[in-house]
Protein backbone atom coordinates (compact mmCIF):
# COMPACT_ATOMS: atom_id res chain seq x y z
CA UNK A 1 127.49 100.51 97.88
CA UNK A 2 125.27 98.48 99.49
CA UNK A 3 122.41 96.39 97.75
CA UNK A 4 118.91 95.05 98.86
CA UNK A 5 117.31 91.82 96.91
CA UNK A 6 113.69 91.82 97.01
CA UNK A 7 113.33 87.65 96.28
CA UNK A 8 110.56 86.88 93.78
CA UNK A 9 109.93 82.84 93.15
CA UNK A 10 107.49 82.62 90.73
CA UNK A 11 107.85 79.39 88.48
CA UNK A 12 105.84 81.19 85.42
CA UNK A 13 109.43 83.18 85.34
CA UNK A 14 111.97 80.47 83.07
CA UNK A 15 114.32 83.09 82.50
CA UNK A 16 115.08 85.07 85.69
CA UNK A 17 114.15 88.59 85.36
CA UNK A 18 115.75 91.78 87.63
CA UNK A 19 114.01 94.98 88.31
CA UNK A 20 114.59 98.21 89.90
CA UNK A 21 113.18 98.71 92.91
CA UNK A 22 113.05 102.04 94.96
CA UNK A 23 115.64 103.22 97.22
CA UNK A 24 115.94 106.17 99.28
CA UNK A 25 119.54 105.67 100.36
CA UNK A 26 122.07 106.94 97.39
CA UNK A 27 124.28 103.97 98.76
CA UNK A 28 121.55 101.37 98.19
CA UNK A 29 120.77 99.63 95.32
CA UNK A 30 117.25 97.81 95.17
CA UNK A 31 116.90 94.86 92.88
CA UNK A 32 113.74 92.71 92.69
CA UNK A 33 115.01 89.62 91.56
CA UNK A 34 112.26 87.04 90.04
CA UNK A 35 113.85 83.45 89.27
CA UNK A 36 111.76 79.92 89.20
CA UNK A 37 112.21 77.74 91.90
CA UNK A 38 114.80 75.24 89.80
CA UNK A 39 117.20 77.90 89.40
CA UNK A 40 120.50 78.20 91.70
CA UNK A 41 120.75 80.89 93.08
CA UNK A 42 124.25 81.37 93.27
CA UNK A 43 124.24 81.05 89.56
CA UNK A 44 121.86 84.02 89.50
CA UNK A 45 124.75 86.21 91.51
CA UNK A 46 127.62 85.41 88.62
CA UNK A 47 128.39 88.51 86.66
CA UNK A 48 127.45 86.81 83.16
CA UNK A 49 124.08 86.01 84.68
CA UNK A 50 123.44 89.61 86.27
CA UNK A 51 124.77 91.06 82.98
CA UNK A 52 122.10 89.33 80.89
CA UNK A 53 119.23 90.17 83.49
CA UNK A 54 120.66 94.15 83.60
CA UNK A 55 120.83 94.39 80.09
CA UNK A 56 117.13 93.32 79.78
CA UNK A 57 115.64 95.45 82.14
CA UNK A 58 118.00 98.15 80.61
CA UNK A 59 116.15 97.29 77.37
CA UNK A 60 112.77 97.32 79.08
CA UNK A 61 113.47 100.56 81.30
CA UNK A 62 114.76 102.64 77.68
CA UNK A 63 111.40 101.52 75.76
CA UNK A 64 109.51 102.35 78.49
CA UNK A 65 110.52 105.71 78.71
CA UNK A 66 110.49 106.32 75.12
CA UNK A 67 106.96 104.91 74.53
CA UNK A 68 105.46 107.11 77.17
CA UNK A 69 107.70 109.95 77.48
CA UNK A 70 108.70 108.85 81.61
CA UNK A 71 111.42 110.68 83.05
CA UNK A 72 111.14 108.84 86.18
CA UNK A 73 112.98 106.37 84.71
CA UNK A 74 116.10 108.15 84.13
CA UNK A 75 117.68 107.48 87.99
CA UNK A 76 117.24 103.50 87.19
CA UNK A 77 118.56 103.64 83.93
CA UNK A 78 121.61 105.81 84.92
CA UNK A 79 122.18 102.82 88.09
CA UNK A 80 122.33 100.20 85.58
CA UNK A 81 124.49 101.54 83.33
CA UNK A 82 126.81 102.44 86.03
CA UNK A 83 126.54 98.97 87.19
CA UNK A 84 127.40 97.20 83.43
CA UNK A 85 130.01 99.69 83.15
CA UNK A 86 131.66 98.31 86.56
CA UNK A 87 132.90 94.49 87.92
CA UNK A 88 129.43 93.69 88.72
CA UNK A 89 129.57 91.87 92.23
CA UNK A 90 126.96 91.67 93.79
CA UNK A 91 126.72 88.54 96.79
CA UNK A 92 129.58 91.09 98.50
CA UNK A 93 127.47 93.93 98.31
CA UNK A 94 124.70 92.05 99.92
CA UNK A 95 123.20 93.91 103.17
CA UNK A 96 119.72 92.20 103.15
CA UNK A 97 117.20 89.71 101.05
CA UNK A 98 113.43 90.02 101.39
CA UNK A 99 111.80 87.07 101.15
CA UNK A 100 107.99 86.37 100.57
CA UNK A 101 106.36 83.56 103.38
CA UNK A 102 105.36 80.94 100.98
CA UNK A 103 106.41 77.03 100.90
CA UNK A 104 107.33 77.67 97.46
CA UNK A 105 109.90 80.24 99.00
CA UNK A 106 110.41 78.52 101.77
CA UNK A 107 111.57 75.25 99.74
CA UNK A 108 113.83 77.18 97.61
CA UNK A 109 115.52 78.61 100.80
CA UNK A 110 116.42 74.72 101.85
CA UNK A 111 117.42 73.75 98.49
CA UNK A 112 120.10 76.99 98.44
CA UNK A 113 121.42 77.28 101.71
CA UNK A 114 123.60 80.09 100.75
CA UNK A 115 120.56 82.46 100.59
CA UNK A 116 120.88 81.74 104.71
CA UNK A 117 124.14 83.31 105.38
CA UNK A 118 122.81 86.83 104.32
CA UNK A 119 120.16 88.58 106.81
CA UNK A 120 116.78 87.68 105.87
CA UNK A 121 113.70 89.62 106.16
CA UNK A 122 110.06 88.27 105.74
CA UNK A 123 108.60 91.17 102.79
CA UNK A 124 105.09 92.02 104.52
CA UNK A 125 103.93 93.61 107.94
CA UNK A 126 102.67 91.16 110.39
CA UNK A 127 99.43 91.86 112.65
CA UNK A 128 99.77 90.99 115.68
CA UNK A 129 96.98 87.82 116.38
CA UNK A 130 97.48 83.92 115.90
CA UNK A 131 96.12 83.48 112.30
CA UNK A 132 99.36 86.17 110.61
CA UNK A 133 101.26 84.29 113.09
CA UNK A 134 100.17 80.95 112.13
CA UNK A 135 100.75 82.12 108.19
CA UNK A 136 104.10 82.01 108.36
CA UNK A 137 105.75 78.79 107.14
CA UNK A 138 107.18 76.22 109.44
CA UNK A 139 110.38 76.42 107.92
CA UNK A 140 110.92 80.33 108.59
CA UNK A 141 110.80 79.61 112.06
CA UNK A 142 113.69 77.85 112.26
CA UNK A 143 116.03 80.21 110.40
CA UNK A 144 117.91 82.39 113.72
CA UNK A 145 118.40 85.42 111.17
CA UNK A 146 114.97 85.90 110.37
CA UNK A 147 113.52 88.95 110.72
CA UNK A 148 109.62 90.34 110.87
CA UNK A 149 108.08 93.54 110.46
CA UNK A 150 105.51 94.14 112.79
CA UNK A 151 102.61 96.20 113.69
CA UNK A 152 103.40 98.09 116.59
CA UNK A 153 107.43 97.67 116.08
CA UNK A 154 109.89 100.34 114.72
CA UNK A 155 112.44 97.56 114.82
CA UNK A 156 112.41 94.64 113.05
CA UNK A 157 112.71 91.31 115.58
CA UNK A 158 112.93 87.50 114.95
CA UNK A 159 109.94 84.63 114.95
CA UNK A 160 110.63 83.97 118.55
CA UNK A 161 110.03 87.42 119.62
CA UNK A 162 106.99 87.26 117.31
CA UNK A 163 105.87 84.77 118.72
CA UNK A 164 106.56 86.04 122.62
CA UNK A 165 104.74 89.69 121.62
CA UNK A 166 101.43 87.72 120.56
CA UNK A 167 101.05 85.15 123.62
CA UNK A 168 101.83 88.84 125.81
CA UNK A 169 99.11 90.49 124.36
CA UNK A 170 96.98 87.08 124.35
CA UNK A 171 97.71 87.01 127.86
CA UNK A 172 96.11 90.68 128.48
CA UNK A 173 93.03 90.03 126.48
CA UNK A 174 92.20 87.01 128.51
CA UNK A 175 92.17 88.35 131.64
CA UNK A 176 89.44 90.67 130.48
CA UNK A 177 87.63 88.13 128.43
CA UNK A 178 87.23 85.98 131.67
CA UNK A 179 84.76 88.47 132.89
CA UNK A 180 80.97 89.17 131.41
CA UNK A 181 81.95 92.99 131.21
CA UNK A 182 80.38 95.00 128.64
CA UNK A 183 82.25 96.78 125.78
CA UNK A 184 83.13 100.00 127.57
CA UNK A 185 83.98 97.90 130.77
CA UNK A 186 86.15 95.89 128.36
CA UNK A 187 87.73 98.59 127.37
CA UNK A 188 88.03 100.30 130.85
CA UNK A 189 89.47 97.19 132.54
CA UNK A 190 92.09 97.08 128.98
CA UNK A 191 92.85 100.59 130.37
CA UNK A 192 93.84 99.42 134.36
CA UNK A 193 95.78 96.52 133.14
CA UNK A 194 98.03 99.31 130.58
CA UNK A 195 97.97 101.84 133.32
CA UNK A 196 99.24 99.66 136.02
CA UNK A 197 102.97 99.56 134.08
CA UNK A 198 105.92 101.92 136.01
CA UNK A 199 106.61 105.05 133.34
CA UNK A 200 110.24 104.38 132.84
CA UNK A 201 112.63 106.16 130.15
CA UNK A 202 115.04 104.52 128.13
CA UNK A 203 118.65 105.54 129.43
CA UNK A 204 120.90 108.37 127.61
CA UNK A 205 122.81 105.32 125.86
CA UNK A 206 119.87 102.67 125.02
CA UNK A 207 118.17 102.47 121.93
CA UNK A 208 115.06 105.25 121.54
CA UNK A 209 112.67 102.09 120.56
CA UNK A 210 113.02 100.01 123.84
CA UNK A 211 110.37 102.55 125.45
CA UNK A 212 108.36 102.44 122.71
CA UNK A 213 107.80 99.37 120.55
CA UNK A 214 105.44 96.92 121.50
CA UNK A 215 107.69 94.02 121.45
CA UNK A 216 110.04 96.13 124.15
CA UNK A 217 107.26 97.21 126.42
CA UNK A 218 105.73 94.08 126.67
CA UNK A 219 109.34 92.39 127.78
CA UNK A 220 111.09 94.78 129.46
CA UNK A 221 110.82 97.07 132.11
CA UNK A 222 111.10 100.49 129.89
CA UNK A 223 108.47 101.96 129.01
CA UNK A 224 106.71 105.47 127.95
CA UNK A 225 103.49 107.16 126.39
CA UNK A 226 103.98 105.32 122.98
CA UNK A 227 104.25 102.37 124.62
CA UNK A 228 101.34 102.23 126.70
CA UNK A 229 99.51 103.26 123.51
CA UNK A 230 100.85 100.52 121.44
CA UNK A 231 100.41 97.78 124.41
CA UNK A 232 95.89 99.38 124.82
CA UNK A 233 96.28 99.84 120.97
CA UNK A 234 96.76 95.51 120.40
CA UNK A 235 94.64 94.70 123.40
CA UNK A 236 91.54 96.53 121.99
CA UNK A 237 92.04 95.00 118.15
């Protein structure tokens, strides 16, 4: 069993809170975990303090349903009874932690540096221009198991890489911004510049995404009808 923490600092929260969150994976449990930023977070991971949390939101889940007659409730509330009924252990069942890009997050990552030895995921989908790229704090950028979502990207890929797709694409646009071409021209010259890549499929043993996400195609030398879409797709925005 694997589990997922969704990382919620929100100083209004004195007493950390855990909810459910959604999981499509039988094996995976998703817990939203909301905690203020003075409170350790290893703390939060010892079974007394997971116990207390679980037994709320078992108390809040059971009201819930009864108060407006939910079944959807009934997969949570059987996963945290089966969870008080075992040796709850969670920082070994630890396969990811979400994290929100805020200094208030980012400052509670530095002050509990265990949080960094568990792969970390930033909890939104980026765009792929300077101002989502400039949102994301300083700090985050220097973590090496940092992940993004991005648009454009099946596969999730670190700041650097981020940071590598946008100056690609920044490159592109400039070249056709250098002109005085109209829209359509804009768009027809965006068109050449895609076009002029080599088709090239991804080999029998290489991941289907190198071909394909925007990140790939713009670095590598594999690349296919998705691709080119993706790479004219960016351009145009």
């Amino acid at each position: 069993m694997e589990t997922v923490i969704n990382l919620k600092i929100r100083d209004e929260y004195s007493k950390p809170q855990i909810g459910m969150g959604i999981s499509f994976d039988s094996n995976t449990i998703v817990l939203d975990l909301y905690t203020s930023s003075n409170t350790n977070f290893s703390e939060l991971l010892r079974e007394e303090s997971l116990r207390k949390m679980l037994k709320n939101e078992l108390d809040y889940m059971k009201n819930s349903k009864i108060q407006d007659d939910d079944d959807t409730f009934d997969d949570s509330i059987e996963t945290v009874n089966n969870l008080l009924n075992s040796n709850i252990n969670i920082s070994s069942t630890i396969s990811e932690i979400y994290l929100e890009s805020t200094s208030e997050t980012a400052e509670y990552v530095k002050n509990n540096p265990i949080i960094k030895s568990y792969p970390l995921i930033l909890n939104e989908e980026f765009s792929i221009n300077n101002e989502d790229l400039a949102s994301i704090d300083e700090y985050f950028t220097t973590l090496e198991n940092l992940k993004v979502c991005i648009d454009g990207n099946q596969q999730r890929i670190g700041i650097i890489d981020y940071k590598n797709t946008v100056n690609a694409i920044n490159e592109i646009v400039s070249k056709i911004k250098k002109y005085n071409l109209s829209p359509l021209e804009q768009v027809m010259y965006a068109y050449d510049l895609v076009r002029d890549r080599v088709y090239i499929h991804e080999g029998k043993n290489e991941d289907y995404n190198i071909s394909r996400d925007l990140s790939s195609v713009l670095s590598g030398d594999k690349i296919v009808c998705v691709g080119f879409a993706n790479i004219l797709d960016k351009v145009l925005e």
